[in-house]
Protein backbone atom coordinates (compact mmCIF):
# COMPACT_ATOMS: atom_id res chain seq x y z
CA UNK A 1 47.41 -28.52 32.80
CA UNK A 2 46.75 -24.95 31.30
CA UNK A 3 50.20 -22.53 31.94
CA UNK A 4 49.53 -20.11 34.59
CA UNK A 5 48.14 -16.95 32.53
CA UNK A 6 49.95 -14.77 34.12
CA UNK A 7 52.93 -15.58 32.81
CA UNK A 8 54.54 -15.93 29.37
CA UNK A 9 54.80 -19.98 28.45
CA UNK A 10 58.48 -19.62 28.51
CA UNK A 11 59.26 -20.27 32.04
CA UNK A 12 62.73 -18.84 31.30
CA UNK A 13 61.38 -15.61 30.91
CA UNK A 14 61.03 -13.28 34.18
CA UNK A 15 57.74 -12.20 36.32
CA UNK A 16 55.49 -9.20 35.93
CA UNK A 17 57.71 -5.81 35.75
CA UNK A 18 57.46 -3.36 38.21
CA UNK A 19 57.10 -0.85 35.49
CA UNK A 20 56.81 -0.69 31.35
CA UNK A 21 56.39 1.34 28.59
CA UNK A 22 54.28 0.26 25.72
CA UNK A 23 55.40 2.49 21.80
CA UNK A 24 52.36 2.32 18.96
CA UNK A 25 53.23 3.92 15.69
CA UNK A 26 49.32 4.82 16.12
CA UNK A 27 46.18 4.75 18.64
CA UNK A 28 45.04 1.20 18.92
CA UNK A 29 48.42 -0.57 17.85
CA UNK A 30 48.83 -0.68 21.32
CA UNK A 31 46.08 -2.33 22.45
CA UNK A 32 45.60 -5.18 19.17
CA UNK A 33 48.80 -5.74 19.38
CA UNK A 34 49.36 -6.51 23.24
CA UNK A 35 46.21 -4.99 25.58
CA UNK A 36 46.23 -9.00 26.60
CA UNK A 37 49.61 -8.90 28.03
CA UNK A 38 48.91 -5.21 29.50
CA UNK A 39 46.40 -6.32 31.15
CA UNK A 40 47.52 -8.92 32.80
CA UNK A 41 50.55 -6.64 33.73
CA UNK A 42 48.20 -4.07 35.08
CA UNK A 43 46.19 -6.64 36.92
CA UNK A 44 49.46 -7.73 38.93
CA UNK A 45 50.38 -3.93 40.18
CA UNK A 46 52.38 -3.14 37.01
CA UNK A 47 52.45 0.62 36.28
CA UNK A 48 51.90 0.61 32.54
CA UNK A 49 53.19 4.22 30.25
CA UNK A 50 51.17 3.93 26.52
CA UNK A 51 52.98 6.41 23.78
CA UNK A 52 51.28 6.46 20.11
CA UNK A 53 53.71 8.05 18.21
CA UNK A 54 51.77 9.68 15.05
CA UNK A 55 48.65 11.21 15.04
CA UNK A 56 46.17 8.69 13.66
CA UNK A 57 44.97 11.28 11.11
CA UNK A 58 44.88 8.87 8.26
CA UNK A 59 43.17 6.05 9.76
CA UNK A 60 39.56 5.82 9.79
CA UNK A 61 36.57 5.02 7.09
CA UNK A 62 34.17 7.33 7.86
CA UNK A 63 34.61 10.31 4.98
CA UNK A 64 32.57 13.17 6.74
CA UNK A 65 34.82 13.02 9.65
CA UNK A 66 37.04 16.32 8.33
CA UNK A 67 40.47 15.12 8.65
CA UNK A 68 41.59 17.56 11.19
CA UNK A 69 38.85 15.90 13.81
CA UNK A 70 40.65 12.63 13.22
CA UNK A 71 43.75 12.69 15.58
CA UNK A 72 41.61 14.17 18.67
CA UNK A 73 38.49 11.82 18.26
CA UNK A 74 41.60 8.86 18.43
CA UNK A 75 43.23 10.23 21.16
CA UNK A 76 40.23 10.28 22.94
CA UNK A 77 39.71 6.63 21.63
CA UNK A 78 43.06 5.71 22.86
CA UNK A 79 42.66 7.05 26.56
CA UNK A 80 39.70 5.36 26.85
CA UNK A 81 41.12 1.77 26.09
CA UNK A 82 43.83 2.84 28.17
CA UNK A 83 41.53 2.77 31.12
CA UNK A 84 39.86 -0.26 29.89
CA UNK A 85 43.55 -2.11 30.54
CA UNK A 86 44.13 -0.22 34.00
CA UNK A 87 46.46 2.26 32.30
CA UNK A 88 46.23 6.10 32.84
CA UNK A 89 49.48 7.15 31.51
CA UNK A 90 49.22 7.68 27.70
CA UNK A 91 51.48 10.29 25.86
CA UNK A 92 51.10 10.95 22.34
CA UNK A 93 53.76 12.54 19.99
CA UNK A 94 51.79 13.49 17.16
CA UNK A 95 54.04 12.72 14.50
CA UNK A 96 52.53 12.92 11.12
CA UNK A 97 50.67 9.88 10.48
CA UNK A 98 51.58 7.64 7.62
CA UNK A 99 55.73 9.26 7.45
CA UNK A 100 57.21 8.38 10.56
CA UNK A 101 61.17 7.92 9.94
CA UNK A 102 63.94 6.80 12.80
CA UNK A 103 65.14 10.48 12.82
CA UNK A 104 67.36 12.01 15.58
CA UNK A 105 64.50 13.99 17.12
CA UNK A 106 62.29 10.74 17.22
CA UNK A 107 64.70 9.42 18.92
CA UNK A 108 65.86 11.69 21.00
CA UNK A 109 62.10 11.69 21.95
CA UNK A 110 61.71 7.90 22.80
CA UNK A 111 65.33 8.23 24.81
CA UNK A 112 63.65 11.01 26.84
CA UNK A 113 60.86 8.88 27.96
CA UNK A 114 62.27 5.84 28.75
CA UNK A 115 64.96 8.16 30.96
CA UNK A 116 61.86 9.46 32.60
CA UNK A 117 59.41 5.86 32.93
CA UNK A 118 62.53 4.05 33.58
CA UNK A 119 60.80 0.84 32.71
CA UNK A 120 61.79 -2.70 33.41
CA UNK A 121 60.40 -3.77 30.09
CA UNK A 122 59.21 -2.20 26.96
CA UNK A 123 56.90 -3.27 24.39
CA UNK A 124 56.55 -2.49 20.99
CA UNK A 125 56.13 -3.30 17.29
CA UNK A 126 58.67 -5.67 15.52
CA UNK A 127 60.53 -3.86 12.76
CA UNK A 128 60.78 -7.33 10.78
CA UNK A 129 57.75 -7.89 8.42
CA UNK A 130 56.34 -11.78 9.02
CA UNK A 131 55.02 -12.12 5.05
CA UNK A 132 52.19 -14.20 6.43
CA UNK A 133 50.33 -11.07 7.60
CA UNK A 134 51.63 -8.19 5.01
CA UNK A 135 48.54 -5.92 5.98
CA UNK A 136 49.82 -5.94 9.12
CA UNK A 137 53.22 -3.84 8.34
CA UNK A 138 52.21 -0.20 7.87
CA UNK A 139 55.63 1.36 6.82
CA UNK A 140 55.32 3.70 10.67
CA UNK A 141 55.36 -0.18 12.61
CA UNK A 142 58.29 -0.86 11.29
CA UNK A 143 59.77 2.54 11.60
CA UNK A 144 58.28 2.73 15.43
CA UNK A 145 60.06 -0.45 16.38
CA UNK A 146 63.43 0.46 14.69
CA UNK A 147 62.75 3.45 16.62
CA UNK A 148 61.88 2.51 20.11
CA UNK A 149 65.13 -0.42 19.53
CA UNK A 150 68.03 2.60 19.19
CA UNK A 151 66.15 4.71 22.13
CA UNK A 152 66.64 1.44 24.55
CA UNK A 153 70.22 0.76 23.02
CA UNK A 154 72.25 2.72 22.72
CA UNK A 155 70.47 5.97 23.47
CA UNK A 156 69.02 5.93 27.13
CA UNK A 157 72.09 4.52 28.21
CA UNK A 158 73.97 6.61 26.69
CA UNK A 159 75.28 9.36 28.47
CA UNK A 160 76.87 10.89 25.26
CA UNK A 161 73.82 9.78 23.14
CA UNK A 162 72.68 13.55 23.19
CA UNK A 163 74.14 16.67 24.32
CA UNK A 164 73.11 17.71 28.42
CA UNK A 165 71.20 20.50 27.05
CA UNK A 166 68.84 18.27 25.17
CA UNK A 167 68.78 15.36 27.23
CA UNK A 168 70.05 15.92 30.98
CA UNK A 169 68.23 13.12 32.77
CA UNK A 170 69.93 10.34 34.60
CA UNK A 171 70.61 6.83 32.22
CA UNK A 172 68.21 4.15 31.82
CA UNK A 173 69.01 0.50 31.07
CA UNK A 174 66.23 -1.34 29.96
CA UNK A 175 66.06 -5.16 30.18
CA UNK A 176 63.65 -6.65 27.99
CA UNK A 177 62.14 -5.56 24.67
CA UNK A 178 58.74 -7.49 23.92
CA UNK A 179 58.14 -7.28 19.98
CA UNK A 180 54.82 -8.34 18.67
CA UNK A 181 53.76 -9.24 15.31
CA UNK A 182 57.30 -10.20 13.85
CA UNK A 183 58.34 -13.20 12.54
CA UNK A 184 60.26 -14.71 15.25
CA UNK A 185 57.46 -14.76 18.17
CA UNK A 186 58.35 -17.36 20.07
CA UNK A 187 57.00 -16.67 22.89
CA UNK A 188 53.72 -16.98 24.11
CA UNK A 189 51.09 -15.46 26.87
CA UNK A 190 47.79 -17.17 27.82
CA UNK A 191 45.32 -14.10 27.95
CA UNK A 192 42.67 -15.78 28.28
CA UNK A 193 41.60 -14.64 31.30
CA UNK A 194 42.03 -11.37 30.55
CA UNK A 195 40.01 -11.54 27.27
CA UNK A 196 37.25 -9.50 27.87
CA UNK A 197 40.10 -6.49 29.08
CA UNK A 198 41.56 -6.51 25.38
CA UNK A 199 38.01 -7.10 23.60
CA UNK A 200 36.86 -3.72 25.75
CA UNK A 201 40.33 -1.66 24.99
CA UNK A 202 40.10 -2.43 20.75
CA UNK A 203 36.57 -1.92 21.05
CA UNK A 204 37.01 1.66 22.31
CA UNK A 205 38.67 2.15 18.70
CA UNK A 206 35.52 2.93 17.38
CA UNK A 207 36.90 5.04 14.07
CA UNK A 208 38.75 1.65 13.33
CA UNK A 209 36.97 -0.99 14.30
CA UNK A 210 34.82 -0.93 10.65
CA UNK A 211 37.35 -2.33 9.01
CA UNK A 212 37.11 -6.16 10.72
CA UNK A 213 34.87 -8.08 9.00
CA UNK A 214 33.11 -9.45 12.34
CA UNK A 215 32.51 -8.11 15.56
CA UNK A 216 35.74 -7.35 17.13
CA UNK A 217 35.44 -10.00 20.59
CA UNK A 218 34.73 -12.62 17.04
CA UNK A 219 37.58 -11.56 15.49
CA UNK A 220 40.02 -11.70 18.44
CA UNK A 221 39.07 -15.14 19.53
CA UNK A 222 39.87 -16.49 16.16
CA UNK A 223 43.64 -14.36 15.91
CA UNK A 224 44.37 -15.44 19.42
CA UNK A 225 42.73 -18.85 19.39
CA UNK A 226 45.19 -19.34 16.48
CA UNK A 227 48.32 -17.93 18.29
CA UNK A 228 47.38 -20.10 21.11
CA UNK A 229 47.26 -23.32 19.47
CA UNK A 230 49.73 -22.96 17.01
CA UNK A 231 52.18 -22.49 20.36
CA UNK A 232 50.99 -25.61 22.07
CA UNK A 233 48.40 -24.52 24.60
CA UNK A 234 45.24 -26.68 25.01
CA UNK A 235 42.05 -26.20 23.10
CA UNK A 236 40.00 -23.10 24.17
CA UNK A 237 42.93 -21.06 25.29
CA UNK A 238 43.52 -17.48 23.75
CA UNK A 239 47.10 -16.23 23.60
CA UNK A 240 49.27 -13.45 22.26
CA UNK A 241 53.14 -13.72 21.25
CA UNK A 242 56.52 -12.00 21.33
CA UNK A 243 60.17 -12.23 20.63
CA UNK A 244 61.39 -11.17 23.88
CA UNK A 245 64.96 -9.68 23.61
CA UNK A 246 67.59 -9.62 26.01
CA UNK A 247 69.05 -6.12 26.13
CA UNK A 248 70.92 -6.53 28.64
């Protein structure tokens, strides 16, 4: 018997949060790296927040684009595979793409948000490299995730994280972090049934998308037909995977 696919295949782990915040260094991290598990949170009456944190102005492969047309056309990119998951909340903090550092302001930033989403889980990059995908580890991933890490401890909790003038908004403890793409993801979700949801939120990347060798529904089956088996679901199941900390 299949695990339910609404739930993670640790049964340890809890049910659907009431509320969560998702953190991608750029537009589309987001939505490779989780839009399965969104989805299925969405689908279940979770209210989802998405926050890229740079700009996006150095992704892309088209060179006539003029650079300064890049971070719009992927914000517009980005709200639309919001929608695709059942998301309308998506906040962008336009950080210079390609130099994103865990600086006080960035975090001061991230703390902000999660004092105002006040999620019961966040989700976000790993800020451990797994050396069997090195492409995967743009320098603002790991940055992001170190990031997003000190906002949910100690910072939103803290009341004497930041002065009242910069930060007077009542404390936030967050649960769970979910990290994807690190090397300790032990934890997986069947998405299959939500498939065509993440296929239809990366394809909305359409500045990106050139760079997978395949059509992108192709190349997700294979990544998360992988993931799936290598975690013990049956044949024909598609899954994605976290390390699911306890912040508690």
């Amino acid at each position: 018997m299949s695990p339910d696919p609404a739930q993670p295949a640790d049964p340890a782990q809890p049910a659907v949060p009431s509320r969560a915040l998702v953190v991608g260094a750029h537009p589309d991290d987001a939505d490779f790296g989780a839009g399965g598990l969104l989805a299925l949170w969405t689908s279940q009456g979770c209210e989802v927040t998405v926050v890229c944190v740079t700009d996006g102005q150095s992704g892309g492969f088209d060179a006539e684009v003029p650079r300064e047309d890049v971070p719009g056309i992927r914000q517009q990119e980005q709200r639309d595979a919001a929608k695709a998951l059942g998301i309308t909340d998506v906040r962008f903090l336009d950080r210079l793409d390609g130099w994103v550092e865990v600086d006080r302001s960035l975090r001061l930033e991230l703390a902000r948000i999660v004092r105002e989403v006040r999620p019961d889980a966040v989700v976000t990059h790993s800020p451990e490299r797994n050396y069997r995908f090195v492409y995967l580890y743009h320098p603002d991933h790991l940055a992001t995730g170190a990031a997003v890490l000190a906002a949910v401890y100690p910072d939103a909790r803290n009341e004497f994280a930041f002065p009242r003038e910069e930060l007077d908004l009542p404390l936030w403890e967050v649960p769970q972090v979910w990290l994807f793409g690190g090397p300790a993801d032990t934890t997986a979700v069947d998405v299959t049934d939500v498939f065509d949801a993440k296929v239809a939120a990366c394809s909305a990347h359409d500045s990106q998308t050139p760079m997978l060798d395949r059509g992108v529904a192709d190349e997700l089956r294979e990544h998360l037909g992988r993931t799936a088996a290598e975690h013990g679901l049956p044949e024909g199941r598609l899954a994605e995977a976290y390390q699911v900390v306890d912040t508690r």
